[in-house]
N, C-alpha and C. Protein backbone atom coordinates (compact mmCIF):
# COMPACT_ATOMS: atom_id res chain seq x y z
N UNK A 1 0.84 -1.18 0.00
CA UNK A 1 0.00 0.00 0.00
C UNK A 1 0.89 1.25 0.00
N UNK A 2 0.26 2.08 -0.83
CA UNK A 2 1.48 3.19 -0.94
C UNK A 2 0.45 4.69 -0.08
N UNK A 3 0.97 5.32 0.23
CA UNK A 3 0.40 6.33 1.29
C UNK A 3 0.52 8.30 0.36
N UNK A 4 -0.27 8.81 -0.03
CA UNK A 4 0.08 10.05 0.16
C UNK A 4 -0.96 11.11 0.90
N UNK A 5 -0.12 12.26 0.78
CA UNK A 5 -0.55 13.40 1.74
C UNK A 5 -1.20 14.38 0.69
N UNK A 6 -2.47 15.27 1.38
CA UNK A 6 -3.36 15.75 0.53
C UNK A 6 -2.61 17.36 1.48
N UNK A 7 -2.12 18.12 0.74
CA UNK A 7 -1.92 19.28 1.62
C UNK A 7 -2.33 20.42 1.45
N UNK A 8 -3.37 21.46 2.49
CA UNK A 8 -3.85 22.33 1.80
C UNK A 8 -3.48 23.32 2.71
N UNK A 9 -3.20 24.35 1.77
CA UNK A 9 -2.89 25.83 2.35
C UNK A 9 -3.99 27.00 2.43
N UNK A 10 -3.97 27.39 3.69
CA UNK A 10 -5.60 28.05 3.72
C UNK A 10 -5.93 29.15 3.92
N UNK A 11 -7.02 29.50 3.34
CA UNK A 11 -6.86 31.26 3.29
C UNK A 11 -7.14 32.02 4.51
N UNK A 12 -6.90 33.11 4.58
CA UNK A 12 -6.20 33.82 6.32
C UNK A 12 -7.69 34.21 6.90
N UNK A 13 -8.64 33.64 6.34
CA UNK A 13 -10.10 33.60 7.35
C UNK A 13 -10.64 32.13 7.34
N UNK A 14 -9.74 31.31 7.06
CA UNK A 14 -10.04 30.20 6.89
C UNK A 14 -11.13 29.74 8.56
N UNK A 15 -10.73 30.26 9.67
CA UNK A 15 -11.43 29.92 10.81
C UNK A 15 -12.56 30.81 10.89
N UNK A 16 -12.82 31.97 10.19
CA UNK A 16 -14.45 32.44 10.53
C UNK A 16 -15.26 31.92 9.77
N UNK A 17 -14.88 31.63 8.35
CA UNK A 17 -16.13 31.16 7.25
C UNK A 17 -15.68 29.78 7.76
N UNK A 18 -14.93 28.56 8.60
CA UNK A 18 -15.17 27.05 8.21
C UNK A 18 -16.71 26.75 9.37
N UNK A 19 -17.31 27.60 9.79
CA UNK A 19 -18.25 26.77 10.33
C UNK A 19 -19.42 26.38 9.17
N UNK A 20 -19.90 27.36 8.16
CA UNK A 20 -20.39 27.20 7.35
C UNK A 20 -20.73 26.28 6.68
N UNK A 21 -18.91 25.51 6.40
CA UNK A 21 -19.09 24.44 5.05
C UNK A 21 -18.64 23.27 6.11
N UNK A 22 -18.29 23.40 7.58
CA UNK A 22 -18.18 22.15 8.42
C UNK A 22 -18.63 21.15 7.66
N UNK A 23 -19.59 20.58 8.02
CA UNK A 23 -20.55 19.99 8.23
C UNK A 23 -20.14 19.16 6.64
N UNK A 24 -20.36 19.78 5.56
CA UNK A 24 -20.49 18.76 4.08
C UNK A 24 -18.89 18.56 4.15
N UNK A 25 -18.23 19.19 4.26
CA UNK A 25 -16.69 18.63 4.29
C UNK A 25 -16.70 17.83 5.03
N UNK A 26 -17.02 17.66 6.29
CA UNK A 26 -16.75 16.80 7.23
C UNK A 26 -17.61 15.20 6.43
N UNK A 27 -19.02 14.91 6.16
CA UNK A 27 -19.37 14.42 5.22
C UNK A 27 -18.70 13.90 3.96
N UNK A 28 -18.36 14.79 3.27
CA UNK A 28 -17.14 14.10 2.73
C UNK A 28 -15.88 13.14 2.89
N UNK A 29 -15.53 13.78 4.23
CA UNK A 29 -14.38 12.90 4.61
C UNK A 29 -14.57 11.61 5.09
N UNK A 30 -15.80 11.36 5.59
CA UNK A 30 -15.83 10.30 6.57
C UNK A 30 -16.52 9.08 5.38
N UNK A 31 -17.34 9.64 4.53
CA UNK A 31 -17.54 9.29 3.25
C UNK A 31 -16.01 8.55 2.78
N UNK A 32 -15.44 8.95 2.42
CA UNK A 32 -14.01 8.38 1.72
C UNK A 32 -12.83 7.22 3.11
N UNK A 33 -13.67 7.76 4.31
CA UNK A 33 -12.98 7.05 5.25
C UNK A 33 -13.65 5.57 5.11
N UNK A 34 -14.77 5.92 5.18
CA UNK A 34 -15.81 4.56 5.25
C UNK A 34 -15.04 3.69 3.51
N UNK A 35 -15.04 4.41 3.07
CA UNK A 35 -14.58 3.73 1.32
C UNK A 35 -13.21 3.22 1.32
N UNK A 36 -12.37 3.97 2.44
CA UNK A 36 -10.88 3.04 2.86
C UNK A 36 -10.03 4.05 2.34
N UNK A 37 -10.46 4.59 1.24
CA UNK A 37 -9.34 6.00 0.99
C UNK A 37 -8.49 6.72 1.49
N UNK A 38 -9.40 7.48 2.51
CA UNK A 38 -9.18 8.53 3.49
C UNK A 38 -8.68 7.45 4.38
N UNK A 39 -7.49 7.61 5.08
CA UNK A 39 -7.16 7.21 6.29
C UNK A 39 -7.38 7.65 7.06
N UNK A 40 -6.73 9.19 7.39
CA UNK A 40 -6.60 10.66 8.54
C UNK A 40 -6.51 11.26 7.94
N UNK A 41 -7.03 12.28 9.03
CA UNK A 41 -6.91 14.00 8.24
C UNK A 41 -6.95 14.37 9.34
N UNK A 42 -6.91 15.53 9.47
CA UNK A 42 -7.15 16.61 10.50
C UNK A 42 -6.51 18.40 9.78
N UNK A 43 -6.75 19.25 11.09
CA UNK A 43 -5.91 20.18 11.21
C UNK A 43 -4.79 19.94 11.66
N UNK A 44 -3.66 21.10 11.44
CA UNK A 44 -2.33 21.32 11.93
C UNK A 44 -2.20 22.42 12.59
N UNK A 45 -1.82 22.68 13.83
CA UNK A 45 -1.53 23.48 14.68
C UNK A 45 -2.34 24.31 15.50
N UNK A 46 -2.14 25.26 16.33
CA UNK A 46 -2.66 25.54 17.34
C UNK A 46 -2.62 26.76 17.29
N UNK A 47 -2.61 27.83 16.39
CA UNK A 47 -3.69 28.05 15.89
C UNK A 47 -3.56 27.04 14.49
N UNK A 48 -5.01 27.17 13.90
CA UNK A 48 -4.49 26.06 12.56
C UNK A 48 -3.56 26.79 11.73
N UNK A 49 -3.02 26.07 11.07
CA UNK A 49 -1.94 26.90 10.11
C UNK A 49 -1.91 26.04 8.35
N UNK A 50 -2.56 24.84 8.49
CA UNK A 50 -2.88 24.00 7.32
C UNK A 50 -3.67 22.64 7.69
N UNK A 51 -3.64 21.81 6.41
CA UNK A 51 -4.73 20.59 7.08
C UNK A 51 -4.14 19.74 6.13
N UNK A 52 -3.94 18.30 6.38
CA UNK A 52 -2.91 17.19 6.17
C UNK A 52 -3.89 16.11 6.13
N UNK A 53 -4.45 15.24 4.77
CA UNK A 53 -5.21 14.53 4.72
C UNK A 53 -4.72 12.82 4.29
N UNK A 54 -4.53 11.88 4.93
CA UNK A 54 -3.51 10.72 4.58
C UNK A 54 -4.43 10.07 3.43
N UNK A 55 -4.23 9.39 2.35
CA UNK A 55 -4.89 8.93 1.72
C UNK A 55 -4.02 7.74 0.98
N UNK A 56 -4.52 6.56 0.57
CA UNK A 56 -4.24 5.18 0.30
C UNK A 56 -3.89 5.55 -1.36
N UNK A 57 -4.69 6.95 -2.07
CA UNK A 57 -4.55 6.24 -3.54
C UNK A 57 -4.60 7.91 -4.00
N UNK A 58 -3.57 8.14 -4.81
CA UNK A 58 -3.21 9.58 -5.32
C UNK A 58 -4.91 9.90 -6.09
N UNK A 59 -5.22 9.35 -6.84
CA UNK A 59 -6.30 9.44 -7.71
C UNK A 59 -7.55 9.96 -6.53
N UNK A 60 -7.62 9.49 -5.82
CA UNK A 60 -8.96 9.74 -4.33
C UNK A 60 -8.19 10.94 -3.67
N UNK A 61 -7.42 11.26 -3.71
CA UNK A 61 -7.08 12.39 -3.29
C UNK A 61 -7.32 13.51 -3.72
N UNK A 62 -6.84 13.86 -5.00
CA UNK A 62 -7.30 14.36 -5.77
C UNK A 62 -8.89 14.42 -6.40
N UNK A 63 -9.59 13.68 -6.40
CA UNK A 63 -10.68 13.49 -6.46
C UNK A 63 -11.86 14.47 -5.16
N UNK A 64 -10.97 14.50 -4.06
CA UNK A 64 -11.59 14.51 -2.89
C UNK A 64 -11.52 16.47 -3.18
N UNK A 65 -9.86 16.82 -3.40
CA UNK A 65 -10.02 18.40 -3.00
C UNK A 65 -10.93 18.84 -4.34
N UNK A 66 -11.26 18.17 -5.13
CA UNK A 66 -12.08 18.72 -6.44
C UNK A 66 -13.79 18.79 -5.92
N UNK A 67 -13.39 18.10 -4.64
CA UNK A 67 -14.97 17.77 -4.51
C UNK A 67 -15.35 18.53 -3.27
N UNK A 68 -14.30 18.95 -2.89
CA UNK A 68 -14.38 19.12 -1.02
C UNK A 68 -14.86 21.11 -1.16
N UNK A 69 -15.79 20.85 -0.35
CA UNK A 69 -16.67 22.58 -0.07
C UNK A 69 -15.54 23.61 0.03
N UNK A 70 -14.28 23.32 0.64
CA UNK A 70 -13.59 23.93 1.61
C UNK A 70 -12.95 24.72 0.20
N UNK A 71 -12.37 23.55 -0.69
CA UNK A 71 -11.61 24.28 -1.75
C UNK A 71 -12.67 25.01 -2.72
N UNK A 72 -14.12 24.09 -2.94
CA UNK A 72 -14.81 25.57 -3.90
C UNK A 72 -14.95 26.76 -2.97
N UNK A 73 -15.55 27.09 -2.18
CA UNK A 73 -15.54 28.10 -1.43
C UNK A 73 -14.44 29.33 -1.13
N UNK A 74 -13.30 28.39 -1.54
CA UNK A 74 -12.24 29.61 -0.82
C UNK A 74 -11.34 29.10 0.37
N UNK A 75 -12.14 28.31 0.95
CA UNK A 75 -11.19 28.56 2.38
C UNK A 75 -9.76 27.56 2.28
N UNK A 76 -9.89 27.06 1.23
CA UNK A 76 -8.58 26.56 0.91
C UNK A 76 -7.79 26.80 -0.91
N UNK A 77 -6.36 27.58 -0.46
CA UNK A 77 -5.57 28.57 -1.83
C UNK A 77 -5.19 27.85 -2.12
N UNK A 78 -4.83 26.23 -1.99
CA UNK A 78 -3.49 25.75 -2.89
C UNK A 78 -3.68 24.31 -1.99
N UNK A 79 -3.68 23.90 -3.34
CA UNK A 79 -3.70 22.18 -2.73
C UNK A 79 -2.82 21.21 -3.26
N UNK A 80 -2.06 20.57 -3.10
CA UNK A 80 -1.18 19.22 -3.20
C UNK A 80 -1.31 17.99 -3.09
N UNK A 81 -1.12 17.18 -3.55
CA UNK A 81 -0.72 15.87 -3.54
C UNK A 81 0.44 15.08 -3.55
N UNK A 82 0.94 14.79 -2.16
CA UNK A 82 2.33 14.59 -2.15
C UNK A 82 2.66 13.11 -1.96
N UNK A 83 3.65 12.65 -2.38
CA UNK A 83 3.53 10.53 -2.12
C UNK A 83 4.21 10.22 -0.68
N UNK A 84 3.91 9.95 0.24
CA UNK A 84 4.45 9.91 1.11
C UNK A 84 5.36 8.43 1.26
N UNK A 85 6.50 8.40 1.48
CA UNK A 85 7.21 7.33 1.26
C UNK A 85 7.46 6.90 2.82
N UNK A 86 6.45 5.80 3.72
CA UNK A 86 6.08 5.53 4.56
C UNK A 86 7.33 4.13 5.15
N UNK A 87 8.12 4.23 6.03
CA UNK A 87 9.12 3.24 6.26
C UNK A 87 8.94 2.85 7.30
N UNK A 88 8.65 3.32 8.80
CA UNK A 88 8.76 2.70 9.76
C UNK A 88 7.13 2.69 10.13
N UNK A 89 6.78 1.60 11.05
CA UNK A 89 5.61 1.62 11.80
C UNK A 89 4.52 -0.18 10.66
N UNK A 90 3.96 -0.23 11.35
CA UNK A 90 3.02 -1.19 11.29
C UNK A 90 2.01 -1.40 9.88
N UNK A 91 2.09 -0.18 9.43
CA UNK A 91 1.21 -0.05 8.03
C UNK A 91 2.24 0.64 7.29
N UNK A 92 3.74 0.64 7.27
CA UNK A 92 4.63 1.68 6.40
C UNK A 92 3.95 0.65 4.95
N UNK A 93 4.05 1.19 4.06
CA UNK A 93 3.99 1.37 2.91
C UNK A 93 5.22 0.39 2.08
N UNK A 94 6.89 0.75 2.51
CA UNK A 94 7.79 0.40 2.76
C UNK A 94 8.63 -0.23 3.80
N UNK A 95 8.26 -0.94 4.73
CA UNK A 95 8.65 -1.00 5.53
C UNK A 95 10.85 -1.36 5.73
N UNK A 96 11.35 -0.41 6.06
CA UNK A 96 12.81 -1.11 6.22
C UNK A 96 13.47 -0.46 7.98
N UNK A 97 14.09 -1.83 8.14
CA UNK A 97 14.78 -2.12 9.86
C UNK A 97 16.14 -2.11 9.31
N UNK A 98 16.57 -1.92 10.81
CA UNK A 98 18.13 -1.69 10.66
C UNK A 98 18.76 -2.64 10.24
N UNK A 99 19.90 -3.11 9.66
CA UNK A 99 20.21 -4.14 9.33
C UNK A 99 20.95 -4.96 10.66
């Protein structure tokens, strides 16, 4: 299983307008979780500063910010799809130990 990261950069009111589109984004996600896609997501930081979505298959990723409220709306400028090359831990992708 290969792992990438959905990364979105968000616009500087991103916390007054997200109560709005909560709710169908959130819908969305759990939607693609239930489908095995979506692994995790969340926010990043304290205050938020971006949002980091793990996903099983580049294609559903992409699929997802085309679909997701957050990016028609605005509250997210710039989105990515990055491959995450996963080595240590229980589900790495790759898994490699010391020799």
């Amino acid at each position: 299983m290969a792992h990438f990261l959905l990364r979105y950069t968000l616009a500087p009111d991103y916390l007054d307008r997200r109560a709005q589109f909560r709710d169908r984004h959130l819908a969305l996600a759990w939607a693609a979780s239930e489908q095995g896609t979506l692994l995790l997501g969340g926010a990043v930081g304290d205050p938020v500063e971006s949002v980091l979505l793990l996903f099983a298959d580049a294609e559903a990723a992409r699929a997802f910010a085309k679909s997701d409220p957050y990016v028609a709306e605005g509250l997210v400028t710039r989105w990515e799809v990055l491959p995450w090359i996963t080595v240590v831990g229980a589900a790495a992708a790759r898994p490699v130990r010391p020799a």
